[in-house]
C-alpha atoms as a PDB file:
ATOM      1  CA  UNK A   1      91.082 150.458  82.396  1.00  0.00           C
ATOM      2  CA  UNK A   2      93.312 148.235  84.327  1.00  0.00           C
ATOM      3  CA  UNK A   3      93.504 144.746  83.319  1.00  0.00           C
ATOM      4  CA  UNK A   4      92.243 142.276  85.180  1.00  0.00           C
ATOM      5  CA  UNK A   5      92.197 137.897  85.333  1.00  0.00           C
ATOM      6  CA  UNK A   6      88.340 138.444  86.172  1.00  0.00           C
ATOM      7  CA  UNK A   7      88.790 140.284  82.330  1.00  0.00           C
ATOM      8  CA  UNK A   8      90.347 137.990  80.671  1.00  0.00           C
ATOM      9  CA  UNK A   9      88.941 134.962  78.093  1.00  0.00           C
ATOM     10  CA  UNK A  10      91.002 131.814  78.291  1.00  0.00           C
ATOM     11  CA  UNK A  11      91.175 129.358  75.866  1.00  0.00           C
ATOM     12  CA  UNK A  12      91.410 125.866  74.892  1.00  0.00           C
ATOM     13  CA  UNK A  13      95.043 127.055  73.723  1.00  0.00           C
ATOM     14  CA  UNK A  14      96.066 128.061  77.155  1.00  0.00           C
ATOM     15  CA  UNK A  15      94.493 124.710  79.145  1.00  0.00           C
ATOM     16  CA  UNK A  16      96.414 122.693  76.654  1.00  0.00           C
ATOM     17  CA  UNK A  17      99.913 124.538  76.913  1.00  0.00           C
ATOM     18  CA  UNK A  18      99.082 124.524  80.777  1.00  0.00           C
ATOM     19  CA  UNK A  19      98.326 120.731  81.063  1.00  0.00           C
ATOM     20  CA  UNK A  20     101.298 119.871  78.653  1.00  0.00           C
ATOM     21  CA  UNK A  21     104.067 121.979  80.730  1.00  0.00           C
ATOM     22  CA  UNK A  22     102.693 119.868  83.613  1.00  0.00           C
ATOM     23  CA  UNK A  23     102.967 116.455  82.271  1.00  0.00           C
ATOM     24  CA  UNK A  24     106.274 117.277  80.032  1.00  0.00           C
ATOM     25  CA  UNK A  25     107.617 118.395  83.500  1.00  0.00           C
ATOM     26  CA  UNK A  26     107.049 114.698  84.816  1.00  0.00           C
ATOM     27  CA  UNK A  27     108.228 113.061  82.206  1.00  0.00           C
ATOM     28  CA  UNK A  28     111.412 114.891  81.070  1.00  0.00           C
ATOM     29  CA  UNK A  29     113.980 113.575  83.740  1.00  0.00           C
ATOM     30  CA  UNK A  30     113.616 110.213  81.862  1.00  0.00           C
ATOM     31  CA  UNK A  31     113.248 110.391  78.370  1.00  0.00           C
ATOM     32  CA  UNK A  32     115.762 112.815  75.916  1.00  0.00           C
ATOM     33  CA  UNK A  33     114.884 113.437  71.860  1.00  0.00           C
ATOM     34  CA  UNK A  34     119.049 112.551  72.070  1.00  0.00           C
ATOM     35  CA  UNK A  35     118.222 109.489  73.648  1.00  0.00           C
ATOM     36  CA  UNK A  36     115.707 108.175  71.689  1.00  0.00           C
ATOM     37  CA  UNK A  37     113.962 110.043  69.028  1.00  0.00           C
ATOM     38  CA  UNK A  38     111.197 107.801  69.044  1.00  0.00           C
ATOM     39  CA  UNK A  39     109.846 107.329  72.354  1.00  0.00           C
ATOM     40  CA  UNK A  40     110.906 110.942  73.726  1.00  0.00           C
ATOM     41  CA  UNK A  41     107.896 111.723  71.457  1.00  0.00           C
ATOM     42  CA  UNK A  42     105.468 109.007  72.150  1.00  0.00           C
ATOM     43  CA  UNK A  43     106.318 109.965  75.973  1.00  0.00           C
ATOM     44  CA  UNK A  44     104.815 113.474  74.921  1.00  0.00           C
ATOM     45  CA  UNK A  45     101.717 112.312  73.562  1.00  0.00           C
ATOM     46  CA  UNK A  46      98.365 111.720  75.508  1.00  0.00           C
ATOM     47  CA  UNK A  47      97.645 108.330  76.537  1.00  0.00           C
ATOM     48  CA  UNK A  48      94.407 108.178  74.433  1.00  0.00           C
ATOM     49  CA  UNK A  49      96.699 109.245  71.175  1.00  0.00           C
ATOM     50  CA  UNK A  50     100.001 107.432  72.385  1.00  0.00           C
ATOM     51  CA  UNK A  51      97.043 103.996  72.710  1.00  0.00           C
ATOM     52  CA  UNK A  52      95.988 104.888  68.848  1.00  0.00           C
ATOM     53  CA  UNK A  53      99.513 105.588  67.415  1.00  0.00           C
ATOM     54  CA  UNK A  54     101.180 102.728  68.313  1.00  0.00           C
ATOM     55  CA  UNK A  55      97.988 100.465  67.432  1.00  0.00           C
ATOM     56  CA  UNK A  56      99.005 101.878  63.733  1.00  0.00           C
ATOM     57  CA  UNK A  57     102.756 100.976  64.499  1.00  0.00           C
ATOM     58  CA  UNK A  58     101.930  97.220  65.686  1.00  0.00           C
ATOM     59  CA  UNK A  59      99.392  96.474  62.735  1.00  0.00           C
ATOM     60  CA  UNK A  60     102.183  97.694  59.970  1.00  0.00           C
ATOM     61  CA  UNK A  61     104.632  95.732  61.466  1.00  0.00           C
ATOM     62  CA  UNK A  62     102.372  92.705  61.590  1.00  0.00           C
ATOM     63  CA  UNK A  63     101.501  93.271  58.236  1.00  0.00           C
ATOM     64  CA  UNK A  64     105.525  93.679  57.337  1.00  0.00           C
ATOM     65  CA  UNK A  65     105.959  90.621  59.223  1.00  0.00           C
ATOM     66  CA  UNK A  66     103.323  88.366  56.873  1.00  0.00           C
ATOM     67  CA  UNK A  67     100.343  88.730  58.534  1.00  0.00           C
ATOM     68  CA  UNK A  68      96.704  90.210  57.706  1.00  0.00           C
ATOM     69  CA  UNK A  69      96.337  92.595  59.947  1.00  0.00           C
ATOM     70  CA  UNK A  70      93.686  96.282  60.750  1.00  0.00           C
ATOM     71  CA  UNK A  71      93.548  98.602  63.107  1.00  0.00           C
ATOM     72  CA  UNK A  72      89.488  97.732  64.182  1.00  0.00           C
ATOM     73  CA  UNK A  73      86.980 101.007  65.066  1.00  0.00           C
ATOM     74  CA  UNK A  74      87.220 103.158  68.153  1.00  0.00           C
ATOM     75  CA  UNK A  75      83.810 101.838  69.235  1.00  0.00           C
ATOM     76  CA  UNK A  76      85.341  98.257  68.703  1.00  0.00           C
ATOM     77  CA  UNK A  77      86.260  95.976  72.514  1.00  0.00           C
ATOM     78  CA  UNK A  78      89.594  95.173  70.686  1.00  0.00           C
ATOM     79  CA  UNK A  79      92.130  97.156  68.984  1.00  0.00           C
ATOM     80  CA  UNK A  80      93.426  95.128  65.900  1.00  0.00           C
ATOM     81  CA  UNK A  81      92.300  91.962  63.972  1.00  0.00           C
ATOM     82  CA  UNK A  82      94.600  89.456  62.558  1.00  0.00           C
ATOM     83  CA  UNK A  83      93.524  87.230  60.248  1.00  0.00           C
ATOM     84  CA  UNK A  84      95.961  83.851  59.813  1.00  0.00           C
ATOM     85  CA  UNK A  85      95.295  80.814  58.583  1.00  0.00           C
ATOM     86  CA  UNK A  86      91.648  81.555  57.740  1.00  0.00           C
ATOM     87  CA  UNK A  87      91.482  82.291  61.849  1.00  0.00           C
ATOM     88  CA  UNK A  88      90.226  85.819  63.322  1.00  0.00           C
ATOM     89  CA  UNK A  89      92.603  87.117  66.567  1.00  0.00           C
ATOM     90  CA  UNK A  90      91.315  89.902  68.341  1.00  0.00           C
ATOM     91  CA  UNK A  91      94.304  91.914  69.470  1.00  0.00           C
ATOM     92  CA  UNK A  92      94.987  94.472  72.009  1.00  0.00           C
ATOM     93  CA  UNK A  93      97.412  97.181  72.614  1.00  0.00           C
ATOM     94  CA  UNK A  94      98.455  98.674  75.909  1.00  0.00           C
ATOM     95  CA  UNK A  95     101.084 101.365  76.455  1.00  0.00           C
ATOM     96  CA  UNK A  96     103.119 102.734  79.448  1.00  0.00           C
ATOM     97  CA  UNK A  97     105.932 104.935  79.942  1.00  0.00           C
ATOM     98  CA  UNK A  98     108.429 104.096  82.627  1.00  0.00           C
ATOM     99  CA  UNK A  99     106.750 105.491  86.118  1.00  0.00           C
ATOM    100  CA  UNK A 100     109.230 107.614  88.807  1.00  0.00           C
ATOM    101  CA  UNK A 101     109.453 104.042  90.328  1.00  0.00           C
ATOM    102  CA  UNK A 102     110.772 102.377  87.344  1.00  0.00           C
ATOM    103  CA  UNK A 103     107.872 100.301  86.966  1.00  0.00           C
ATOM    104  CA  UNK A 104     105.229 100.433  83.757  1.00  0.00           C
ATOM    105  CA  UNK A 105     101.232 100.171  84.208  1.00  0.00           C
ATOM    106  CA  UNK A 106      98.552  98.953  82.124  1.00  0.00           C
ATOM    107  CA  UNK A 107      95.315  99.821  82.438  1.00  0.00           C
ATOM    108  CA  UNK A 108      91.688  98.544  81.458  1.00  0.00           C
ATOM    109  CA  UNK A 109      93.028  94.897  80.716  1.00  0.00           C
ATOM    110  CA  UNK A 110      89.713  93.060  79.580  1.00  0.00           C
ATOM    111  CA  UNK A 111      90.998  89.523  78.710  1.00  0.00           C
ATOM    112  CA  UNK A 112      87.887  88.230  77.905  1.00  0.00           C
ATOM    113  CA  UNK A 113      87.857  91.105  74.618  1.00  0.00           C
ATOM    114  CA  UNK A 114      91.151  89.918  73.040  1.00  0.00           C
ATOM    115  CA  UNK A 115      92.736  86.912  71.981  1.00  0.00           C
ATOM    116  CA  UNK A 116      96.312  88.502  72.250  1.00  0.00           C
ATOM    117  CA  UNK A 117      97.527  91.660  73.829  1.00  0.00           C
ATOM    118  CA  UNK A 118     100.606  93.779  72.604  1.00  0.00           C
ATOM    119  CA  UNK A 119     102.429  95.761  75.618  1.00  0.00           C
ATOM    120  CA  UNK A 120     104.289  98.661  74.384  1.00  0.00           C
ATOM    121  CA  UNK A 121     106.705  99.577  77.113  1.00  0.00           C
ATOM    122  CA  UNK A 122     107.566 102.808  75.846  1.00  0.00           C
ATOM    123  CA  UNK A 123     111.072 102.618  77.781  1.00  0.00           C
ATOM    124  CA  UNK A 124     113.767 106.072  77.535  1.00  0.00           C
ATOM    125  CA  UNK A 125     116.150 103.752  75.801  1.00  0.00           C
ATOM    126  CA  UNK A 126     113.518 102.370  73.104  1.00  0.00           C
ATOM    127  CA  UNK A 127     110.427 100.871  72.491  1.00  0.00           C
ATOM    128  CA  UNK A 128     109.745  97.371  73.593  1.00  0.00           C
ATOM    129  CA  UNK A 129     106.550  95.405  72.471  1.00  0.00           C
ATOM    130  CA  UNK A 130     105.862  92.366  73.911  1.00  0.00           C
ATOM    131  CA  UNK A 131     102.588  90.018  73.736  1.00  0.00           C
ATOM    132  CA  UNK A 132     100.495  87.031  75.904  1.00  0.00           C
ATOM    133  CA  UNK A 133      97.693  85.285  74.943  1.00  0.00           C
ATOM    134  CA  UNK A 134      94.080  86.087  77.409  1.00  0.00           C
ATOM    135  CA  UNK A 135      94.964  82.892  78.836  1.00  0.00           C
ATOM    136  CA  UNK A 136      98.228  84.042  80.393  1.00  0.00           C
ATOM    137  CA  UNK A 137      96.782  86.687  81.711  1.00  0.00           C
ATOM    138  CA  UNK A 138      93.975  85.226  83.372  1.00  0.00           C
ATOM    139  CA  UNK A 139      96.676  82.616  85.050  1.00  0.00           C
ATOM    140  CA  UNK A 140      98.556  85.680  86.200  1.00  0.00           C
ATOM    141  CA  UNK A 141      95.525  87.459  87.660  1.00  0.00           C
ATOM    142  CA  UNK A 142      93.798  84.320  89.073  1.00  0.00           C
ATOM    143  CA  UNK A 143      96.878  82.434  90.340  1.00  0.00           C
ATOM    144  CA  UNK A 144      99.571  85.105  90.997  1.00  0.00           C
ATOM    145  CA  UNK A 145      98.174  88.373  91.708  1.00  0.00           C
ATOM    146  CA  UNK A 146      95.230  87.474  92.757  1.00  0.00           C
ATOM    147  CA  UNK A 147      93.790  90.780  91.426  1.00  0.00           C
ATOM    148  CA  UNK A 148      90.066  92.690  91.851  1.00  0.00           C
ATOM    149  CA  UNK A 149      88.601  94.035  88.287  1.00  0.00           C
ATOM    150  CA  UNK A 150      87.796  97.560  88.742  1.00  0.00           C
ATOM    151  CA  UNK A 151      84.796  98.963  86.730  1.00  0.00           C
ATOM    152  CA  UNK A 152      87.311  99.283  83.424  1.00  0.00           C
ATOM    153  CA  UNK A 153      88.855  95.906  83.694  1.00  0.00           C
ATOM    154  CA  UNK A 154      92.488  95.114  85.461  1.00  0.00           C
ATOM    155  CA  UNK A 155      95.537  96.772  85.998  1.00  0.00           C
ATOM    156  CA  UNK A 156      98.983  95.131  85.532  1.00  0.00           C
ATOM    157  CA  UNK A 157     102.363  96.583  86.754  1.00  0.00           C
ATOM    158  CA  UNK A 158     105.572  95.106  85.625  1.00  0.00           C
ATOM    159  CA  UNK A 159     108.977  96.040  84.738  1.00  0.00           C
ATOM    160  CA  UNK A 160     110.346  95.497  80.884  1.00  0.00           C
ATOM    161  CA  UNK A 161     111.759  92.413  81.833  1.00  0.00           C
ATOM    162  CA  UNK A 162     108.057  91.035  82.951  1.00  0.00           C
ATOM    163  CA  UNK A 163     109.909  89.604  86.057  1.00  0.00           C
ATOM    164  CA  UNK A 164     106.742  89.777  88.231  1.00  0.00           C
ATOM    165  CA  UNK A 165     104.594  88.023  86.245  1.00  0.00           C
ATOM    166  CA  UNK A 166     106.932  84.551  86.280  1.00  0.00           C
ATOM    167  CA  UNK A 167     107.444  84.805  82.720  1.00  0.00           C
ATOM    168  CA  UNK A 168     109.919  84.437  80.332  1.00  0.00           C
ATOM    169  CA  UNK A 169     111.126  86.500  77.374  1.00  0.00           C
ATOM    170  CA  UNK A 170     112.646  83.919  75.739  1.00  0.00           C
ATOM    171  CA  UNK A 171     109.701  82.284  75.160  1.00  0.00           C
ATOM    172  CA  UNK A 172     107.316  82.432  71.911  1.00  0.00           C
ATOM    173  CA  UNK A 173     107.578  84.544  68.686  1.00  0.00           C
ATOM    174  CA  UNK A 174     105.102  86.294  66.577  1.00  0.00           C
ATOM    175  CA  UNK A 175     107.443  86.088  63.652  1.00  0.00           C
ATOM    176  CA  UNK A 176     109.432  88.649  65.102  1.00  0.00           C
ATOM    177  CA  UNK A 177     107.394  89.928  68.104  1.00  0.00           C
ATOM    178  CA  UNK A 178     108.406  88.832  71.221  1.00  0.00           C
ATOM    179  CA  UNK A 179     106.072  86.604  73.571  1.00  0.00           C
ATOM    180  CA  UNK A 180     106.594  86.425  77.027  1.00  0.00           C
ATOM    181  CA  UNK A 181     105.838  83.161  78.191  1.00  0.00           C
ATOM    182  CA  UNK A 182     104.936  81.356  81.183  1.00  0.00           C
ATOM    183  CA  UNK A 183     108.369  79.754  83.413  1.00  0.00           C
ATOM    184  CA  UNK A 184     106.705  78.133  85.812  1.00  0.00           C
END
């Protein structure tokens, strides 16, 4: 008996090898293990896990930094609480990789869920987090952009540097995280 495809049982195995060759494909002109160990391999993640891992990342290095700080439930509208001060922040975290136009996205930005939001620009040359409060974003969106929600909340392009959004990177600190804040 000749084999055939019509024959032949596929497998979760083979979708996943399939869909990573495709997306490893994009995504290896830019980033290098050599380069950077750290974000060549969050680059090869999955958005979803890529989202969770560095949520882990940002809450130990809060918690390194002085503050009380967990990673919240998967069911919960914000990522990580902070607790300073006897006062409850509802944290964020959104993650891009660098897109073939040298430009990052984030996606399903809810301001009204968070208090704070932590943007991982997973860059080739290293990981950059950065932060604003929901009230810079909602001056960016309502006064700059001039952006539509879509049914999972906003999206917001920018470079590392933030230059789109008018703000600054010399701004604020988080002990040790970087704020950008508004230049206007």
């Amino acid at each position: 008996m000749e084999a055939t495809i019509e024959n032949q049982e596929f497998t979760m195995s083979d979708l996943e090898q399939a869909h990573s060759k495709i997306y490893n494909d994009k995504q290896s002109s830019r980033y290098s293990f050599k380069q950077n160990p750290l974000t060549y391999k969050l680059s090869k993640m999955k958005r979803q896990e890529r989202g969770v891992t560095l949520e882990h990342m940002i809450a130990e290095k809060l918690k390194i930094l002085g503050y009380q700080a967990e990673v919240t439930t998967v069911t919960s509208e914000f990522d990580i609480v902070i607790y300073n001060n006897g006062k409850r922040i509802r944290c964020e975290v959104k993650s891009s990789c660098v897109q073939s136009n040298d430009r990052y996205n984030f996606q399903n930005i809810k301001p009204e869920d968070f208090d704070i939001c932590f943007f991982a620009f997973v860059t080739p040359e290293g990981l950059q987090v950065k932060f604003l409060t929901s009230s810079h974003i909602n001056y960016f969106i309502n006064t700059i952009s001039y952006q539509k929600r879509g049914n999972n909340g906003y999206s917001i392009g920018a470079n590392y540097m933030c230059e789109n959004l008018r703000l600054a990177q010399n701004g604020m600190r988080m002990r040790g995280m970087e704020c950008v804040n508004e230049n206007i």
